[in-house]
Protein backbone atom coordinates (compact mmCIF):
# COMPACT_ATOMS: atom_id res chain seq x y z
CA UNK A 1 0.00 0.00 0.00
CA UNK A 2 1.18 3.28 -0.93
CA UNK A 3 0.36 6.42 1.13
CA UNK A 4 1.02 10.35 0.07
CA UNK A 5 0.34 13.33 0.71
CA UNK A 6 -1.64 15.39 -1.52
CA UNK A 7 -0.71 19.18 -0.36
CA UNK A 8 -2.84 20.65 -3.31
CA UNK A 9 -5.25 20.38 -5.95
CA UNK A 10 -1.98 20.37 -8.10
CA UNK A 11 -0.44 16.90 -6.30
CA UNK A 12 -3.91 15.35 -6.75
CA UNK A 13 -3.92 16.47 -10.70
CA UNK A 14 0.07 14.41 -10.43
CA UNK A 15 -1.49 11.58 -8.76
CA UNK A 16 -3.78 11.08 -11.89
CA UNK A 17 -0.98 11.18 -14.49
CA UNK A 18 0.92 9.24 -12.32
CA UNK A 19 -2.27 6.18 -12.98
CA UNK A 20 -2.49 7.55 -16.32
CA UNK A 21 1.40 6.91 -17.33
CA UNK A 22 1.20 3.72 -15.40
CA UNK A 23 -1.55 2.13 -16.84
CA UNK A 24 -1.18 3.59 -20.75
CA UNK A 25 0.82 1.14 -22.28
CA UNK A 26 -0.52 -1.89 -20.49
CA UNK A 27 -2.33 -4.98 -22.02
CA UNK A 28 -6.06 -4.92 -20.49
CA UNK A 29 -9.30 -5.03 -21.43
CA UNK A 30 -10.74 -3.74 -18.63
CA UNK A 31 -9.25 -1.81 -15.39
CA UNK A 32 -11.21 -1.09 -12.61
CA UNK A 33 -10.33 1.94 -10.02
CA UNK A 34 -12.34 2.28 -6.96
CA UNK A 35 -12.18 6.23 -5.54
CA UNK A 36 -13.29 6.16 -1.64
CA UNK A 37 -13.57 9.78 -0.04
CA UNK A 38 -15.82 12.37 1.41
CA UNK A 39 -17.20 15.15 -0.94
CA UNK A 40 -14.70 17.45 -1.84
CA UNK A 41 -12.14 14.60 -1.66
CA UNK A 42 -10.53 15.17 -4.99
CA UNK A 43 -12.08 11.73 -6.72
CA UNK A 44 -13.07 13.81 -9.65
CA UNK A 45 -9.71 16.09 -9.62
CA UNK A 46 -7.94 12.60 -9.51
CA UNK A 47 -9.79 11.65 -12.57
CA UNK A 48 -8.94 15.14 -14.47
CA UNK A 49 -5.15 14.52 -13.53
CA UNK A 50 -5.74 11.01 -15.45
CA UNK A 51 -7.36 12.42 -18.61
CA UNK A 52 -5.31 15.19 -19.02
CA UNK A 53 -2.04 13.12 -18.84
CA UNK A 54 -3.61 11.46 -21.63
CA UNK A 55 -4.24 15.12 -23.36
CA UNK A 56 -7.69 15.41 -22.88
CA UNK A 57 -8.18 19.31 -23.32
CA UNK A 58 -12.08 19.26 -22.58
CA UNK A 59 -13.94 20.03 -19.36
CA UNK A 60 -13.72 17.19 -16.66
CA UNK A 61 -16.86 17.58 -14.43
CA UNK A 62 -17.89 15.18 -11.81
CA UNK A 63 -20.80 12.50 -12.63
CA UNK A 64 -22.86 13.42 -9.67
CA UNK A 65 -26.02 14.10 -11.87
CA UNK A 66 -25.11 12.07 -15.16
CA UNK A 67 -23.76 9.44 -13.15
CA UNK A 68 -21.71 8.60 -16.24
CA UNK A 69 -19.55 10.56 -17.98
CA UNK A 70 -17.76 8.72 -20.71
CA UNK A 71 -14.62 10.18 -22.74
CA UNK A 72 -13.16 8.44 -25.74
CA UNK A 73 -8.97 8.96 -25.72
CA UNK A 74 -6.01 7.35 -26.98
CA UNK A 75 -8.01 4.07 -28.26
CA UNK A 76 -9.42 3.52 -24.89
CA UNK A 77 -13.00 4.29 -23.24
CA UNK A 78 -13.02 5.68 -19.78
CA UNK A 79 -16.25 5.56 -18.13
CA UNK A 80 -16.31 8.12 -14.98
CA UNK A 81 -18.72 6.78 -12.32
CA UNK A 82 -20.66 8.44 -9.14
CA UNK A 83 -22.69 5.92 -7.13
CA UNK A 84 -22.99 8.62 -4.57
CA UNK A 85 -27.18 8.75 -5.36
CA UNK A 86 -27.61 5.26 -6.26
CA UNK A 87 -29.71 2.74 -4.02
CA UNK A 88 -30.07 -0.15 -5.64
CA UNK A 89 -28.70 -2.93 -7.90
CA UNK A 90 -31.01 -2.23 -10.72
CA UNK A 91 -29.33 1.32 -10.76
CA UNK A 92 -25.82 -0.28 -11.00
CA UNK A 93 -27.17 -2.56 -13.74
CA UNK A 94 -28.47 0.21 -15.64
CA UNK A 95 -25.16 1.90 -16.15
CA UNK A 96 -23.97 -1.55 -18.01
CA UNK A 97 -20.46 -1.38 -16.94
CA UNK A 98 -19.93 -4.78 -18.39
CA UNK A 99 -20.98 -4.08 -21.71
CA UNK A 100 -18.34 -4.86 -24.63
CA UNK A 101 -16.31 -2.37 -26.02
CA UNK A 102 -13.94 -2.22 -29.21
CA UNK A 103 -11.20 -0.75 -26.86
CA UNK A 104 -9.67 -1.38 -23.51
CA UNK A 105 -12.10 0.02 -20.97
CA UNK A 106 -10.77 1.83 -17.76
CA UNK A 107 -13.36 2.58 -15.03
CA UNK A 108 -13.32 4.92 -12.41
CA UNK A 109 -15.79 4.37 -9.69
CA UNK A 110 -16.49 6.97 -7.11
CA UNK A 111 -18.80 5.49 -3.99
CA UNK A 112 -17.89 1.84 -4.86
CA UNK A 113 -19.85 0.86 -1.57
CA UNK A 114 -22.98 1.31 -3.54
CA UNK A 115 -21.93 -0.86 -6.05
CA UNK A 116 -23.63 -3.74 -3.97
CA UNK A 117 -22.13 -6.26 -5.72
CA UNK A 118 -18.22 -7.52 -6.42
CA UNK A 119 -16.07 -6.32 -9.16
CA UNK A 120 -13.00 -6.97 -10.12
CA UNK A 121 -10.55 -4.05 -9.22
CA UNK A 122 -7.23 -3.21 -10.00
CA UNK A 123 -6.70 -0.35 -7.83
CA UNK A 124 -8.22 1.04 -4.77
CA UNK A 125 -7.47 5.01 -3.70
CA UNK A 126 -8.62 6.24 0.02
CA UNK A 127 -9.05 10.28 -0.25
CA UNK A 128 -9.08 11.53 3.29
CA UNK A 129 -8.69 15.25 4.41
CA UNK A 130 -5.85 15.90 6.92
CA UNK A 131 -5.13 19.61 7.75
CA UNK A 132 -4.99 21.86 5.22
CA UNK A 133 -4.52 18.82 2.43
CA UNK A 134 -5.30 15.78 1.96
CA UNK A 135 -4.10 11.71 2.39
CA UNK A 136 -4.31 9.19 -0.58
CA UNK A 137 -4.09 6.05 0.67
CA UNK A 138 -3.24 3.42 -2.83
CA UNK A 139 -4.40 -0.36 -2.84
CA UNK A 140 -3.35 -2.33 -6.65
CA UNK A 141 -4.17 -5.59 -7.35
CA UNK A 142 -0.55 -5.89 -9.18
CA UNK A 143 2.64 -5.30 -7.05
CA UNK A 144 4.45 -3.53 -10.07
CA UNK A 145 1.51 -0.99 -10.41
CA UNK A 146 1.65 0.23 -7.35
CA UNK A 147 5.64 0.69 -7.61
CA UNK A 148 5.48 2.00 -10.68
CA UNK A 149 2.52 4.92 -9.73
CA UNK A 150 4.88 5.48 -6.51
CA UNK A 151 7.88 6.20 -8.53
CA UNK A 152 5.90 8.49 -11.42
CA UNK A 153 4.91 10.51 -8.53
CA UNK A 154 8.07 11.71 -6.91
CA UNK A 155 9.87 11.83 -9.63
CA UNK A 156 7.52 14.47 -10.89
């Protein structure tokens, strides 16, 4: 487990490329994050950090109304996810995160504990404020993505 602190909005923006350079170049067809945190946590920063390491120049917003925000970048689909107002399994169902795609899939899910139901994840973050910033706490699935997300970091 890897654990930083985020001292800005900028370090949370670094912790996003540092996913986004990680996971780039790898084989998958689909890679799950989980994004635990209060509101305000900096899940959707996190996620703006990720798509603008891969040059996405649009607006990132947060999902909270669409609950699905889905950008198309570098051959891959990213589906954005906030389970924050979901209650029910039919509501996860609806969103079809399963569904095929041409393109390797990468899935961030904010509120995963409303998923109710298991999914396969590759990487958990813990967002917690501290002070005047905030504490990521990092969970992978995969030994060398957790180094390798470590060392993008602080040597950024």
């Amino acid at each position: 487990m890897i654990k930083l602190r985020l001292k800005n909005e900028s370090k949370t923006l670094l912790l996003g490329a540092a996913i986004g350079s990680t996971i780039k170049d790898l084989d998958f067809q689909n890679f799950e994050i989980h994004l635990n945190g209060n509101l305000g946590a900096g899940k959707t920063t996190l996620v703006r950090g990720f798509l603008q390491y891969l040059n996405w120049r649009d607006v990132v917003t947060s999902p909270s109304y669409t609950l699905c925000e889905e950008y198309e970048i570098d051959g891959k689909l990213l589906l954005h996810i906030d389970l924050y107002r979901i209650n029910s399994l039919e509501d996860v169902e609806i969103l079809n995160l399963d569904r095929q795609s041409g393109m390797p899939k990468v899935i961030f899910i904010e509120w995963p504990e409303n998923l109710q139901t298991d999914r396969n994840v590759d990487v958990i973050i813990d967002l917690k404020h501290v002070d005047q910033a905030r504490r990521a706490s990092i969970e992978c699935k995969d030994s060398h993505i957790e180094s390798s997300i470590k060392t993008y970091y602080e040597n950024e």
